[in-house]
PDB file of N, CA and C in Angstrom:
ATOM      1  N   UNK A   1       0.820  -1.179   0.000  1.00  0.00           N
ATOM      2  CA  UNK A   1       0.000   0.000   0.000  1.00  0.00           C
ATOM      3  C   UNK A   1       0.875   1.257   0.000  1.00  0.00           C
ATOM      4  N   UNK A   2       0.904   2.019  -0.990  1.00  0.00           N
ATOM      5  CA  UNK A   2       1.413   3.235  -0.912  1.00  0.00           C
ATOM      6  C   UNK A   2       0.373   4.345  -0.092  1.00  0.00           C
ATOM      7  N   UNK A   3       1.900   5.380  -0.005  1.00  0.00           N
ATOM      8  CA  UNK A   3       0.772   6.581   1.088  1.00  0.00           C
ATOM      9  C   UNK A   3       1.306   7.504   0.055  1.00  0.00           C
ATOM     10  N   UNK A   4       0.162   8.294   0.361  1.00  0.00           N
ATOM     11  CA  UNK A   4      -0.088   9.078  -0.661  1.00  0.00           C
ATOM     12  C   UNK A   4      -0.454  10.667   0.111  1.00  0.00           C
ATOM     13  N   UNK A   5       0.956  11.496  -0.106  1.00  0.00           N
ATOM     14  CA  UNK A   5       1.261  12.635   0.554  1.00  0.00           C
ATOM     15  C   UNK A   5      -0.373  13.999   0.041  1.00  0.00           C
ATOM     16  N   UNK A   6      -0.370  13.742  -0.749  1.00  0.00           N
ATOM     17  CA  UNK A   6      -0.633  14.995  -1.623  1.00  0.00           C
ATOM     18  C   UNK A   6      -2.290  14.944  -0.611  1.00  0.00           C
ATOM     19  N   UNK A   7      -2.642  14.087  -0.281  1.00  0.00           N
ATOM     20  CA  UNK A   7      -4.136  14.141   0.531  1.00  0.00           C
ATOM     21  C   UNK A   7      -3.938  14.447   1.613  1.00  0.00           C
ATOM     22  N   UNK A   8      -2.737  13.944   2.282  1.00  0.00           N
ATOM     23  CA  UNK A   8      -2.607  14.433   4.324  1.00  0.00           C
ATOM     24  C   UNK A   8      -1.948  15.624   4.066  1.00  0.00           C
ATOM     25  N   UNK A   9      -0.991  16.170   3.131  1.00  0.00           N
ATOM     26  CA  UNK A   9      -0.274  17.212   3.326  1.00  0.00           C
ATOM     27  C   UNK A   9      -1.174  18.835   2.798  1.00  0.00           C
ATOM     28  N   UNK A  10      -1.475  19.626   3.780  1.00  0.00           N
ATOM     29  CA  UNK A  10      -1.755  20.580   2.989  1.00  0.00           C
ATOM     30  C   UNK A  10      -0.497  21.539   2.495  1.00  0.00           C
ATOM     31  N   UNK A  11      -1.150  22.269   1.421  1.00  0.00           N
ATOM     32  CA  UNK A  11      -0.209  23.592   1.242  1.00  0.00           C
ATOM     33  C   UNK A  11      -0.778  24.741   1.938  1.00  0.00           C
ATOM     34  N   UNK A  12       0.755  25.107   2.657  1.00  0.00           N
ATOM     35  CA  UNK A  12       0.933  25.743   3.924  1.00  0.00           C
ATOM     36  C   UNK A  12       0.501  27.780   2.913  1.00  0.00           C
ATOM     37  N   UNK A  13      -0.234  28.149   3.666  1.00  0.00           N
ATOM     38  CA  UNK A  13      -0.602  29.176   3.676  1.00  0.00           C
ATOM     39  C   UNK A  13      -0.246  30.944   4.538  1.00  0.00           C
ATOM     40  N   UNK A  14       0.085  31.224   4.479  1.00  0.00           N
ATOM     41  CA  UNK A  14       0.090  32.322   5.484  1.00  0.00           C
ATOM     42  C   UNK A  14       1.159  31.722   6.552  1.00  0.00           C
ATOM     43  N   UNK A  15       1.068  33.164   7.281  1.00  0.00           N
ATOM     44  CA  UNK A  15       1.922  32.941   8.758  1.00  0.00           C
ATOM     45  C   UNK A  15       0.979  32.616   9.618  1.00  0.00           C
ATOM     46  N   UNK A  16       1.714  31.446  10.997  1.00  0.00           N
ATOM     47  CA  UNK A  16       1.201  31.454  11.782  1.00  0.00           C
ATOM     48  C   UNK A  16       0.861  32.643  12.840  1.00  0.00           C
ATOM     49  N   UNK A  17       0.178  32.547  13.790  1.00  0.00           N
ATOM     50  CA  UNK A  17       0.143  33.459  14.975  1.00  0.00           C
ATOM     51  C   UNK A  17       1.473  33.769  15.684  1.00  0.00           C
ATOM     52  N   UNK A  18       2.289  32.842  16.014  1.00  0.00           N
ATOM     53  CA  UNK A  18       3.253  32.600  16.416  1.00  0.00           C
ATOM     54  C   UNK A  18       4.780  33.986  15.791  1.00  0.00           C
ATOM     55  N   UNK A  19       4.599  33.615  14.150  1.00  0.00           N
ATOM     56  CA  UNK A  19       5.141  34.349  13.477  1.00  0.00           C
ATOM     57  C   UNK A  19       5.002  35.426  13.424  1.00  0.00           C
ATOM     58  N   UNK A  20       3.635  35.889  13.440  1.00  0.00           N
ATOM     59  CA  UNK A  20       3.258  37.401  13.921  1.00  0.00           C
ATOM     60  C   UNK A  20       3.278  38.043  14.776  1.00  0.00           C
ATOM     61  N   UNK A  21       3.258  37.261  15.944  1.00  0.00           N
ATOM     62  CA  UNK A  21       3.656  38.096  17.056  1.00  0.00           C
ATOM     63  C   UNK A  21       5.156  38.547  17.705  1.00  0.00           C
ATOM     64  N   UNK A  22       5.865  37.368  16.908  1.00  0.00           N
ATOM     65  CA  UNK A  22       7.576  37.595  16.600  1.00  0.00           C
ATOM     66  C   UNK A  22       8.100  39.270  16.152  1.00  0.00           C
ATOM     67  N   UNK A  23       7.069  39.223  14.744  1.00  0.00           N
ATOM     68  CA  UNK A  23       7.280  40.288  14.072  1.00  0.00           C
ATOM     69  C   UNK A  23       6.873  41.578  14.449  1.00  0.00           C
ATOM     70  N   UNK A  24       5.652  41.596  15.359  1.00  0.00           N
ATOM     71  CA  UNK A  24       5.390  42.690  15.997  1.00  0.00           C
ATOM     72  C   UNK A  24       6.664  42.879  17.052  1.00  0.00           C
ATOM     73  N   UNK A  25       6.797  42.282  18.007  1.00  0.00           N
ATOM     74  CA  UNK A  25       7.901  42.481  19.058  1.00  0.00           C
ATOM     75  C   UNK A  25       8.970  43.054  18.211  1.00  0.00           C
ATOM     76  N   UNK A  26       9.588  42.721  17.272  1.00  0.00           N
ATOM     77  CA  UNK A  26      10.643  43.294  16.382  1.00  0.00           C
ATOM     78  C   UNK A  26       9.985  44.892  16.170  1.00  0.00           C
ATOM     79  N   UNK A  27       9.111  44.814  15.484  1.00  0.00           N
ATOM     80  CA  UNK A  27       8.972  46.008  15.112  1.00  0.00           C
ATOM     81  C   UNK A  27       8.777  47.253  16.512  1.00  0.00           C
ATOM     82  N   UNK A  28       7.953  46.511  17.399  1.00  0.00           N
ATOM     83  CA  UNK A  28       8.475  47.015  18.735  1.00  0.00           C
ATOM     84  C   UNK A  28       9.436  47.672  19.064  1.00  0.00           C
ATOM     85  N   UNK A  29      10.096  46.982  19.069  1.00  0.00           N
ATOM     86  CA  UNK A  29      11.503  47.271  19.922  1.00  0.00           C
ATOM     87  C   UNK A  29      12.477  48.062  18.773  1.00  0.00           C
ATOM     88  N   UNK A  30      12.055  47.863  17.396  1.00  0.00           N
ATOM     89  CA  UNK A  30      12.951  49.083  16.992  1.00  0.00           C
ATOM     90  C   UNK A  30      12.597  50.392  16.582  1.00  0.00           C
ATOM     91  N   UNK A  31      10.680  50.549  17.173  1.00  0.00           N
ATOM     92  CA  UNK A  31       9.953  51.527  17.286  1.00  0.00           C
ATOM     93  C   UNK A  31      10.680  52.668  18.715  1.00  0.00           C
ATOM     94  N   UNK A  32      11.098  51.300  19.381  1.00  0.00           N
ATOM     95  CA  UNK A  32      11.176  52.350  20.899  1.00  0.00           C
ATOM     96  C   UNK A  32      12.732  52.966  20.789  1.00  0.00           C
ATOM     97  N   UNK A  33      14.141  51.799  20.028  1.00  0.00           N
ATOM     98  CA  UNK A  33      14.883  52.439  19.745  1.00  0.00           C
ATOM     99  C   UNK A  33      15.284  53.320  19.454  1.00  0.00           C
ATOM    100  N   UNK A  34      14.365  54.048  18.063  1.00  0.00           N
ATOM    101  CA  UNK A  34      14.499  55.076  17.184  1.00  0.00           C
ATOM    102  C   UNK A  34      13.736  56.181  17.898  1.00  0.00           C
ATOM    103  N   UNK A  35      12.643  55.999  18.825  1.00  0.00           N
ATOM    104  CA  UNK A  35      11.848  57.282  19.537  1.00  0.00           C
ATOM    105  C   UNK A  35      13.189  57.344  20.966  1.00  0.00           C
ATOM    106  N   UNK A  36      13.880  56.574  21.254  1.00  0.00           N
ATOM    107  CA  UNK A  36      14.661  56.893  22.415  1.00  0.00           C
ATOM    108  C   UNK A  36      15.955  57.817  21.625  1.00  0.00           C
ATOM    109  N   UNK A  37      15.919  57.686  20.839  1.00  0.00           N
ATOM    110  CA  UNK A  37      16.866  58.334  19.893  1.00  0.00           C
ATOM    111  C   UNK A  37      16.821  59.880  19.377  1.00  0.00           C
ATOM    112  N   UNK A  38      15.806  60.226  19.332  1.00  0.00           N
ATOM    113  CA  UNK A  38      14.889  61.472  18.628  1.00  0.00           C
ATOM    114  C   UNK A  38      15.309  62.060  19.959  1.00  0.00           C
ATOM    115  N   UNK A  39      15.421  62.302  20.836  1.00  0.00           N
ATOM    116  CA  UNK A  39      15.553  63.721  21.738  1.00  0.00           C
ATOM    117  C   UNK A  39      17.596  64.011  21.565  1.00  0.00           C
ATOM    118  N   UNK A  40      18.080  63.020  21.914  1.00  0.00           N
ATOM    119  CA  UNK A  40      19.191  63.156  21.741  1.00  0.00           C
ATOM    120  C   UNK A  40      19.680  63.626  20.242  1.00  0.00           C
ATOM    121  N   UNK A  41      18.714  63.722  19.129  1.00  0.00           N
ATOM    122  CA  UNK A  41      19.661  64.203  17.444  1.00  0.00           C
ATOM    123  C   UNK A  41      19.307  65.599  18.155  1.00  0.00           C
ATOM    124  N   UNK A  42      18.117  66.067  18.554  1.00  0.00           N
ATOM    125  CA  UNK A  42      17.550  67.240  18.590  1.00  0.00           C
ATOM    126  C   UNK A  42      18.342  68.149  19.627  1.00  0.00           C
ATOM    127  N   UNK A  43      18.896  67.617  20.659  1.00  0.00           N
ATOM    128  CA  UNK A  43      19.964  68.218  21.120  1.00  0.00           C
ATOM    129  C   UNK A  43      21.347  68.450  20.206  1.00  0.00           C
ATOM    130  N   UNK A  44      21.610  67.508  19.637  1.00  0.00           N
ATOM    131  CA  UNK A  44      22.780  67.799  18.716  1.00  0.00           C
ATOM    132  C   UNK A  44      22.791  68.983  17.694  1.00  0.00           C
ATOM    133  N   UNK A  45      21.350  69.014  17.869  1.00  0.00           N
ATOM    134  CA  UNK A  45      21.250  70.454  16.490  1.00  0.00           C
ATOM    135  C   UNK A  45      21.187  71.444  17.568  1.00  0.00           C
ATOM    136  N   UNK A  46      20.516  71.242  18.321  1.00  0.00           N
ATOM    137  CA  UNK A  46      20.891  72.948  19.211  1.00  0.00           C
ATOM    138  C   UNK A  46      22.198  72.943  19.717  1.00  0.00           C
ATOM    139  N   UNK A  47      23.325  72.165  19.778  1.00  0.00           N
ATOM    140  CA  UNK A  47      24.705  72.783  20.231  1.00  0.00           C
ATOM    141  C   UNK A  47      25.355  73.031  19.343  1.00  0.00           C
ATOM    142  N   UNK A  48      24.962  72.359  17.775  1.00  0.00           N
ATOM    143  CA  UNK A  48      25.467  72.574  16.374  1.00  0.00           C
ATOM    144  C   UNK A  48      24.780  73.817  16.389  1.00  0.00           C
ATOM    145  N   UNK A  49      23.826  74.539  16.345  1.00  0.00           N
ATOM    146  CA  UNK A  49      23.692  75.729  16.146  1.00  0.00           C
ATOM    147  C   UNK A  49      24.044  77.136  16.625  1.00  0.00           C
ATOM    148  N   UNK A  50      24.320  76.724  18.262  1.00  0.00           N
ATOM    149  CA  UNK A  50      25.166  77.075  19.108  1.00  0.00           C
ATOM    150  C   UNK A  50      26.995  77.266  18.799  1.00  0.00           C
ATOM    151  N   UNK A  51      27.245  76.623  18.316  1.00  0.00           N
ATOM    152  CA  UNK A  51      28.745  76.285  18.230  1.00  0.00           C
ATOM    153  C   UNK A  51      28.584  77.256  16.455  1.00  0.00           C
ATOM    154  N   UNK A  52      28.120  76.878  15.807  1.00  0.00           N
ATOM    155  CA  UNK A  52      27.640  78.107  14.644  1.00  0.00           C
ATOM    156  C   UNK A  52      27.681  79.536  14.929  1.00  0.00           C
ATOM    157  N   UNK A  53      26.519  80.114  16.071  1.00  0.00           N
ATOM    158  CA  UNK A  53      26.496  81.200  16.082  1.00  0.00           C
ATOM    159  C   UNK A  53      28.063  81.645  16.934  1.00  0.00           C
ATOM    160  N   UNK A  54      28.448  81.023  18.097  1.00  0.00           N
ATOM    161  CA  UNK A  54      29.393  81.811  18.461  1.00  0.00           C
ATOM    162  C   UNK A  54      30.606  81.822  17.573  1.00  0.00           C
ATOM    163  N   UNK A  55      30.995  80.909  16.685  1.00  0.00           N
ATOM    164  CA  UNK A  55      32.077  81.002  15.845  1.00  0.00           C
ATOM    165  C   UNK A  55      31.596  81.908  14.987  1.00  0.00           C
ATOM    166  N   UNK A  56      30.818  82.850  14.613  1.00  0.00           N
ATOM    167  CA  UNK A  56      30.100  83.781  13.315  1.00  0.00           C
ATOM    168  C   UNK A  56      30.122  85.089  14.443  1.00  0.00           C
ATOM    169  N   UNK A  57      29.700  84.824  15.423  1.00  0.00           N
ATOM    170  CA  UNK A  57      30.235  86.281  16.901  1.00  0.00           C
ATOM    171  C   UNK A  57      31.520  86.983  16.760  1.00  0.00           C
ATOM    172  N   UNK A  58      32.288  85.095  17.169  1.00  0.00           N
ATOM    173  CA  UNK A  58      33.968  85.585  17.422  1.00  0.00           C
ATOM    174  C   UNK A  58      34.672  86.375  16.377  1.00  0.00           C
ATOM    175  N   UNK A  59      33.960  85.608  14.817  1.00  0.00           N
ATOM    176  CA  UNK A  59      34.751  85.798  13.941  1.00  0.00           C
ATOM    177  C   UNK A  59      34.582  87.574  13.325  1.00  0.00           C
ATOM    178  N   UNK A  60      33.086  87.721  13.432  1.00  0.00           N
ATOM    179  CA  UNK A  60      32.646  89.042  13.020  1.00  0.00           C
ATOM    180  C   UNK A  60      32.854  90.142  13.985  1.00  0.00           C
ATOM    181  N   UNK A  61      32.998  89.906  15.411  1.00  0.00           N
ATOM    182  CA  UNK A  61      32.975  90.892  16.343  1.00  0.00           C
ATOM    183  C   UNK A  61      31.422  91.586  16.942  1.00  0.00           C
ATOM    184  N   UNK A  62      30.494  90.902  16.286  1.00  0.00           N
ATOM    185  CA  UNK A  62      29.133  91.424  16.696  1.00  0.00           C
ATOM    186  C   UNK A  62      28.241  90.463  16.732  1.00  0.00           C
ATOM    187  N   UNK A  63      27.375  90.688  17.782  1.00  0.00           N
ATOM    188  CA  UNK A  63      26.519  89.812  18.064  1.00  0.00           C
ATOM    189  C   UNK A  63      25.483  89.083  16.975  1.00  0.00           C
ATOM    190  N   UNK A  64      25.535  87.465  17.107  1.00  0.00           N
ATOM    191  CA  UNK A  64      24.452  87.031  16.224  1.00  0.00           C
ATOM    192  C   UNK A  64      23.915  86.408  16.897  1.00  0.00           C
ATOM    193  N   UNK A  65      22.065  86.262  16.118  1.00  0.00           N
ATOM    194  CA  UNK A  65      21.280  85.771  16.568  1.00  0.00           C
ATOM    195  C   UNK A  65      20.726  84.398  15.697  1.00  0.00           C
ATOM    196  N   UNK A  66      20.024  83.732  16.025  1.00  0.00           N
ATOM    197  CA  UNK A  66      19.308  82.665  15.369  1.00  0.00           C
ATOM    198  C   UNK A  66      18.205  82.146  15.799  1.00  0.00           C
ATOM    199  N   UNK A  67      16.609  82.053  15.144  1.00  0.00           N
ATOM    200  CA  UNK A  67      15.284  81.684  15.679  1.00  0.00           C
ATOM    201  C   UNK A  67      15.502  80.510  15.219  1.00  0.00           C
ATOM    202  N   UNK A  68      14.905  79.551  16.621  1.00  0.00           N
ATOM    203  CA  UNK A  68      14.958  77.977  16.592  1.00  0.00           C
ATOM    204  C   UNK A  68      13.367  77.400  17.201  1.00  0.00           C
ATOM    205  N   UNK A  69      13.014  75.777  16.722  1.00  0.00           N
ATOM    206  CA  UNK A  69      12.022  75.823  17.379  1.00  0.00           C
ATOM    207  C   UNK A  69      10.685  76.214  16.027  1.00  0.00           C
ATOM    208  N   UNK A  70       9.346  75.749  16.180  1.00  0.00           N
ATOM    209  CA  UNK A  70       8.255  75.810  15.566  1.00  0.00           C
ATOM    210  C   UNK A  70       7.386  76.703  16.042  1.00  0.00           C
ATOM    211  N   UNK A  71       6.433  77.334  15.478  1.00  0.00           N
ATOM    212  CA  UNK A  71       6.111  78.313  15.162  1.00  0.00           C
ATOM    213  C   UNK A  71       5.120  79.078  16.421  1.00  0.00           C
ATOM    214  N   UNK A  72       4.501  77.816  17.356  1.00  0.00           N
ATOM    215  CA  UNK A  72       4.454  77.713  18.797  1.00  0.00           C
ATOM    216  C   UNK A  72       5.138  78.034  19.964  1.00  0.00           C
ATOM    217  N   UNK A  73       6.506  77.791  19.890  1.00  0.00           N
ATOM    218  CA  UNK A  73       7.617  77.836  20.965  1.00  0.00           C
ATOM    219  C   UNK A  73       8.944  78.810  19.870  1.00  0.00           C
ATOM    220  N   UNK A  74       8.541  79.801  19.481  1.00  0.00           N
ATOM    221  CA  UNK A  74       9.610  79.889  18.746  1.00  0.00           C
ATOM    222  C   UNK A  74      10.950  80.113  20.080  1.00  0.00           C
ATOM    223  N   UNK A  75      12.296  79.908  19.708  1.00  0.00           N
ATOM    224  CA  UNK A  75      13.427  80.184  20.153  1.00  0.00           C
ATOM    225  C   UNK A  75      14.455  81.103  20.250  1.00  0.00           C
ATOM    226  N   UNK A  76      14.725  82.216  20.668  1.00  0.00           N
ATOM    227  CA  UNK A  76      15.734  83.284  19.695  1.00  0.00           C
ATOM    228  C   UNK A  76      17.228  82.869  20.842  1.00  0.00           C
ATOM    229  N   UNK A  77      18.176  82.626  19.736  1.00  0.00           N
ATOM    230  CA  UNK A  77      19.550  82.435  20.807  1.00  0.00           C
ATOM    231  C   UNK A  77      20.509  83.230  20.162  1.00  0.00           C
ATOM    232  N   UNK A  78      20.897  83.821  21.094  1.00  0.00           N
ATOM    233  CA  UNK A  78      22.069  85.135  20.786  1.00  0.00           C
ATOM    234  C   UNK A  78      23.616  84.900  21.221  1.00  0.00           C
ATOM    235  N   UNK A  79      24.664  84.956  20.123  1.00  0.00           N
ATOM    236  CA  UNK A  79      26.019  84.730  20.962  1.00  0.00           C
ATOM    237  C   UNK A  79      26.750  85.852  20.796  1.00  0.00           C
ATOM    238  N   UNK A  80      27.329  86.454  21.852  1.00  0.00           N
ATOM    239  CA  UNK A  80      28.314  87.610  21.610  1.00  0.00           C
ATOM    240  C   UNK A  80      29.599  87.410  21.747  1.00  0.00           C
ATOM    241  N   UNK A  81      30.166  88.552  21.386  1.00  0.00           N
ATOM    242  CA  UNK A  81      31.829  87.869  20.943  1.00  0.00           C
ATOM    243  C   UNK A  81      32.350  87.677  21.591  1.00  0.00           C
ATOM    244  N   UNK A  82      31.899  88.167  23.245  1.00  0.00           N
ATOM    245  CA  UNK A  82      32.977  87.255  24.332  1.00  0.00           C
ATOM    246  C   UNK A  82      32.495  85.923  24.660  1.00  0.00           C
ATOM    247  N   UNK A  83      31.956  85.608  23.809  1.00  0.00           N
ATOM    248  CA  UNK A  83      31.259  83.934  24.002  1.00  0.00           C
ATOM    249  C   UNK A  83      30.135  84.067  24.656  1.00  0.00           C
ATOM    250  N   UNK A  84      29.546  84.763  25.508  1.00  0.00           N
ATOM    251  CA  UNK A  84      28.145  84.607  26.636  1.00  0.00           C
ATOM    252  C   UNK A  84      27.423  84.573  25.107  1.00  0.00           C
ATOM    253  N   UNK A  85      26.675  83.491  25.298  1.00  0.00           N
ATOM    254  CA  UNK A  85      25.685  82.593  24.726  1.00  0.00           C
ATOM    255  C   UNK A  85      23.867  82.884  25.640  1.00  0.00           C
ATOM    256  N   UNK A  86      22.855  83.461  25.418  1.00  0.00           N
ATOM    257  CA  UNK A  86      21.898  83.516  25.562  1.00  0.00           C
ATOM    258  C   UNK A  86      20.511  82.865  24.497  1.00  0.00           C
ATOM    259  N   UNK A  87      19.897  82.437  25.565  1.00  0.00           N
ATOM    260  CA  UNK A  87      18.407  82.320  25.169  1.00  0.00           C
ATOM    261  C   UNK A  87      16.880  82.717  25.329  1.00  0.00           C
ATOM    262  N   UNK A  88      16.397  83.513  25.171  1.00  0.00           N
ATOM    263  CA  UNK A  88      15.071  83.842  24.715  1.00  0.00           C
ATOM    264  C   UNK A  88      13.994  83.442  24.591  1.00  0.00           C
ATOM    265  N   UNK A  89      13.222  83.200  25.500  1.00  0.00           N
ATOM    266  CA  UNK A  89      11.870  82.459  24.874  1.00  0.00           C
ATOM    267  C   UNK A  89      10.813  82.590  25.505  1.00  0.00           C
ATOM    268  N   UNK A  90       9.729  81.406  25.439  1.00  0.00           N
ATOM    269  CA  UNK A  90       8.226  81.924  26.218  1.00  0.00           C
ATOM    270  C   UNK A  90       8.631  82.266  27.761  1.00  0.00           C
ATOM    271  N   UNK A  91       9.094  81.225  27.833  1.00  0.00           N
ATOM    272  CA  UNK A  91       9.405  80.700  29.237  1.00  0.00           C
ATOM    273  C   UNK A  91      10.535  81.675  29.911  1.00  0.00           C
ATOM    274  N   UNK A  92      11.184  82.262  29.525  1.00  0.00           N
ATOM    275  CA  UNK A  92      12.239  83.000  30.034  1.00  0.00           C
ATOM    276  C   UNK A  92      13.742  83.837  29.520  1.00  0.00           C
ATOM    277  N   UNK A  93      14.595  84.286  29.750  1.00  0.00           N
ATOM    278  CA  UNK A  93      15.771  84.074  29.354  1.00  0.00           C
ATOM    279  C   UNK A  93      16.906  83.424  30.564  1.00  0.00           C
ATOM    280  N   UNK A  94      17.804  82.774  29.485  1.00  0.00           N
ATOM    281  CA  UNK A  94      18.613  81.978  30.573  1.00  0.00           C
ATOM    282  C   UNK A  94      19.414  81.324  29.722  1.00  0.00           C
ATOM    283  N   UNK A  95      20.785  80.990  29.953  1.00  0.00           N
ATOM    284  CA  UNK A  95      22.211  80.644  29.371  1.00  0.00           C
ATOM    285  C   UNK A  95      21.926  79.546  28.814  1.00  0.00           C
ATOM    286  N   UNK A  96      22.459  78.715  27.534  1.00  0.00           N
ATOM    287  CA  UNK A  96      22.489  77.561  27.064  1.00  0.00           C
ATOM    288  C   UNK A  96      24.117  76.843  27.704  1.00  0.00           C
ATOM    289  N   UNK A  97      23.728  75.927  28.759  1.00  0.00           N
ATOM    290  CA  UNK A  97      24.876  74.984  28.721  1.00  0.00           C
ATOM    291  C   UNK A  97      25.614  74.690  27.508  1.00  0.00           C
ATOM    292  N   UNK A  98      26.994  74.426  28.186  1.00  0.00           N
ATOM    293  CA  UNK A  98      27.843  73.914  27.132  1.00  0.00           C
ATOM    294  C   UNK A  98      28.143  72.333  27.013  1.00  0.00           C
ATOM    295  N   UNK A  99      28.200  72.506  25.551  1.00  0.00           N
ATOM    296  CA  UNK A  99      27.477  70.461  25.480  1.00  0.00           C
ATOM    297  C   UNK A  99      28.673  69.892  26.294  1.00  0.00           C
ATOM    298  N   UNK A 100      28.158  68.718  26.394  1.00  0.00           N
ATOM    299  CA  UNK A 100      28.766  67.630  26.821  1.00  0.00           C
ATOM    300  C   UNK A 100      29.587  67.041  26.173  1.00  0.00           C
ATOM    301  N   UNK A 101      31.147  66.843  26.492  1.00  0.00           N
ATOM    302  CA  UNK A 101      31.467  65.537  25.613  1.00  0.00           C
ATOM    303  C   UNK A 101      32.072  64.259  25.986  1.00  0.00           C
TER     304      UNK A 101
END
């Protein structure tokens, strides 16, 4: 007696449950990566912009400014040529730290 595959075997369809929930967790976790990531670029552009204006201070001898920030919170940061670095905004004025390295 032969056995005869083609009747017990189906053709396999789709992903299991199993597989999908694999793939969500992946996508998970490199959802939270990339949002843990986003505050730290956004600091990098305000000390890059920072490190901009006072080298355009030093170099010119007069104070420059630059508006940062959306159209809600706008930003104004000012560097003068002895380096004092200021900021401007809803909330107050008050010195921009110097980044970290």
């Amino acid at each position: 007696m032969r056995y005869d595959r083609s009747k017990t075997a189906r053709r396999r369809r789709g992903a299991t449950l199993v597989e999908l929930v694999v793939v969500l967790l992946v996508l998970g976790l490199v959802l939270s990566l990339v949002t843990l990531s986003i505050p730290e670029a956004s600091g990098r552009t305000d000390h890059s912009v920072r490190a901009q204006l006072e080298g355009d201070a030093l170099a010119s001898g007069r104070p420059r400014s630059a508006l940062m920030g959306d159209s809600s919170t706008p930003t104004l940061i000012t560097a003068y040529p002895d380096g004092f670095v200021v900021t401007d905004s809803l909330v107050g004025l008050g010195l921009i730290p110097e980044p970290t390295r």
